[in-house]
C-alpha atoms as a PDB file:
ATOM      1  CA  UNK A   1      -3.956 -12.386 -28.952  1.00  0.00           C
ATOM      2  CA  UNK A   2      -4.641 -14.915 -31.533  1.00  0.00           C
ATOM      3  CA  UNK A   3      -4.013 -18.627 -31.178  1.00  0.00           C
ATOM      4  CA  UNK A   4      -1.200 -20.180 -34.052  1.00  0.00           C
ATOM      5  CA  UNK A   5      -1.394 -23.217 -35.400  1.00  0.00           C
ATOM      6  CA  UNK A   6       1.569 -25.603 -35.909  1.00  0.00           C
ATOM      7  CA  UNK A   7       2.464 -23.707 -38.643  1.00  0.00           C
ATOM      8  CA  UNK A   8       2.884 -20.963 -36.841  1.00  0.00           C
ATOM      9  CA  UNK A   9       0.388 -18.799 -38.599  1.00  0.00           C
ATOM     10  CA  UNK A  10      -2.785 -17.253 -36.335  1.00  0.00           C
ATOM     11  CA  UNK A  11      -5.989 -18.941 -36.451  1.00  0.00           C
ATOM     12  CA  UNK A  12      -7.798 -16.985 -39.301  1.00  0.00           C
ATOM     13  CA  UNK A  13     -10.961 -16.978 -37.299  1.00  0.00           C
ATOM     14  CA  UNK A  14      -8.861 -15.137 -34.489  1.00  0.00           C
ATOM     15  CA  UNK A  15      -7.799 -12.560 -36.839  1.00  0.00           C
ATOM     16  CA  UNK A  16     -11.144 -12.139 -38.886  1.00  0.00           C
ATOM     17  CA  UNK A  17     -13.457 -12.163 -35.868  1.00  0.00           C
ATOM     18  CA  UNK A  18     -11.306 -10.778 -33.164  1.00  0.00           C
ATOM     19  CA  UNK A  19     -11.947 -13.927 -31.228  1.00  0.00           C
ATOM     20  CA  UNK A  20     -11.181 -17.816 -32.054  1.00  0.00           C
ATOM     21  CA  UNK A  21     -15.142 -18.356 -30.956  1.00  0.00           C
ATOM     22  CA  UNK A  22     -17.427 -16.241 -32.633  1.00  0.00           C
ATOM     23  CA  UNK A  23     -18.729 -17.328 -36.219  1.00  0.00           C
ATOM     24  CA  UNK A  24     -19.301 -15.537 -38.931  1.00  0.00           C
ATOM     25  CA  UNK A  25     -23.220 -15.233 -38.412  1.00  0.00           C
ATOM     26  CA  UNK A  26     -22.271 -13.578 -34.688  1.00  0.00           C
ATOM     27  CA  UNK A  27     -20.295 -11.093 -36.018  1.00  0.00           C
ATOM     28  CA  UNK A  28     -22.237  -7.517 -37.321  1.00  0.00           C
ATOM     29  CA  UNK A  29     -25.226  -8.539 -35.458  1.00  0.00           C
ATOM     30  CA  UNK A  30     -26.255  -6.906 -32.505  1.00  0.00           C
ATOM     31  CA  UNK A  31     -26.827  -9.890 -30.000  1.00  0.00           C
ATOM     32  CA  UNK A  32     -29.980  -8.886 -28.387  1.00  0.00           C
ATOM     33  CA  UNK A  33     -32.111 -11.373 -25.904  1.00  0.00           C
ATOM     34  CA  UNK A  34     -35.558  -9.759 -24.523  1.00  0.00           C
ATOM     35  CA  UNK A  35     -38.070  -8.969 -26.861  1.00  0.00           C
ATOM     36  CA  UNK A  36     -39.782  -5.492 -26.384  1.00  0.00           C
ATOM     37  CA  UNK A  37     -44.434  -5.583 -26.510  1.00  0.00           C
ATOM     38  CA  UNK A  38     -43.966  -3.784 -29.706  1.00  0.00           C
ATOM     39  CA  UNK A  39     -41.657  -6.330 -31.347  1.00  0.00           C
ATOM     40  CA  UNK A  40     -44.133  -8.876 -30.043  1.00  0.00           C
ATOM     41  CA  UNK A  41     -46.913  -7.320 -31.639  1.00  0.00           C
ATOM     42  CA  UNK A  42     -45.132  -6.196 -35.191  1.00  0.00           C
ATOM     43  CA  UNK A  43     -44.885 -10.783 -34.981  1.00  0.00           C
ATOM     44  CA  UNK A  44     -48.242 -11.601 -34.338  1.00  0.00           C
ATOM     45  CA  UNK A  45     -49.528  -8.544 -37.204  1.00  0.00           C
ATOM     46  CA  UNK A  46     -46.646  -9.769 -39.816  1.00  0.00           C
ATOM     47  CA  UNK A  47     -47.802 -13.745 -39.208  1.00  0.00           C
ATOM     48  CA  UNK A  48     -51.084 -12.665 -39.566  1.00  0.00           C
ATOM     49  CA  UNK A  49     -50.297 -11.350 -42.841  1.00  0.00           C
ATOM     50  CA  UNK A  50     -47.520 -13.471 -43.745  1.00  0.00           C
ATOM     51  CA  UNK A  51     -48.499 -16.802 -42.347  1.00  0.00           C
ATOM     52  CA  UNK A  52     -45.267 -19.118 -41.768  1.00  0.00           C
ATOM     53  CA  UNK A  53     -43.162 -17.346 -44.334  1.00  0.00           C
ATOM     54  CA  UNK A  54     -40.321 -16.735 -41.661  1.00  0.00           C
ATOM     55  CA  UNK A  55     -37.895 -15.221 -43.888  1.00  0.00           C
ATOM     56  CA  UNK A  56     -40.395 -12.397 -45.283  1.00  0.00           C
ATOM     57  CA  UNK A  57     -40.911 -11.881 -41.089  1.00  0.00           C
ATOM     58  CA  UNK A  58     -37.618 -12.069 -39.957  1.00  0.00           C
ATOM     59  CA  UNK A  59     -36.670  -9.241 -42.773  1.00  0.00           C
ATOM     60  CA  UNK A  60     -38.627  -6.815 -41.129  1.00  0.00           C
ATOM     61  CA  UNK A  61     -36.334  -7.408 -37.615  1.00  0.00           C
ATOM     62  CA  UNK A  62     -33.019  -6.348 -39.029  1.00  0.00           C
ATOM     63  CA  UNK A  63     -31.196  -7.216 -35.652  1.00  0.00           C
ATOM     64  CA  UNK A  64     -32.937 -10.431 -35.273  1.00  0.00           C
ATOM     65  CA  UNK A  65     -31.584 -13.986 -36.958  1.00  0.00           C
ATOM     66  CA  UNK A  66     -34.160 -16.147 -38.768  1.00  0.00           C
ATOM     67  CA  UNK A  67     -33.916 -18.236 -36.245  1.00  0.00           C
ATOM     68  CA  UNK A  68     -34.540 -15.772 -33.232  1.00  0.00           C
ATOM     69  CA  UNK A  69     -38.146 -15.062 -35.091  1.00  0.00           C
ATOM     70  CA  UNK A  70     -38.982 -18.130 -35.644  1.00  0.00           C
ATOM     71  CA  UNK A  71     -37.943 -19.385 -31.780  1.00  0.00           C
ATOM     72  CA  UNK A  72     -40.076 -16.878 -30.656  1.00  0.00           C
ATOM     73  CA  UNK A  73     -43.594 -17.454 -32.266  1.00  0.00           C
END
């Protein structure tokens, strides 16, 4: 159930994300924590190519943030 304010009205992150603690960059993306040996290698092949130009790599990883990518090299 979503949290109200004084004003009575529902937290509008409550009733846009289902939850008063998830932000907008959580939701739609598929939270995912272990890397598989092919993801692994598709980074070290794209930053061989691509050098440090994390957001050309990190578009190639469509359920992984910018910042997963990066974290992980």
């Amino acid at each position: 159930m979503a949290k109200k304010n004084v004003s009575g009205l529902a937290n509008s992150s409550s009733i846009l994300f289902g939850t008063s603690f998830n932000t907008a960059k959580q939701v739609g993306r598929k939270v995912r924590s272990s890397w598989t040996a092919d993801e692994d290698r598709i980074l070290i092949d794209l930053h061989s190519q691509y050098g440090n130009e994390w957001k050309k790599i990190s578009a190639k990883f469509p359920d992984r943030s910018y910042n997963a990518v990066k974290n992980r090299w």
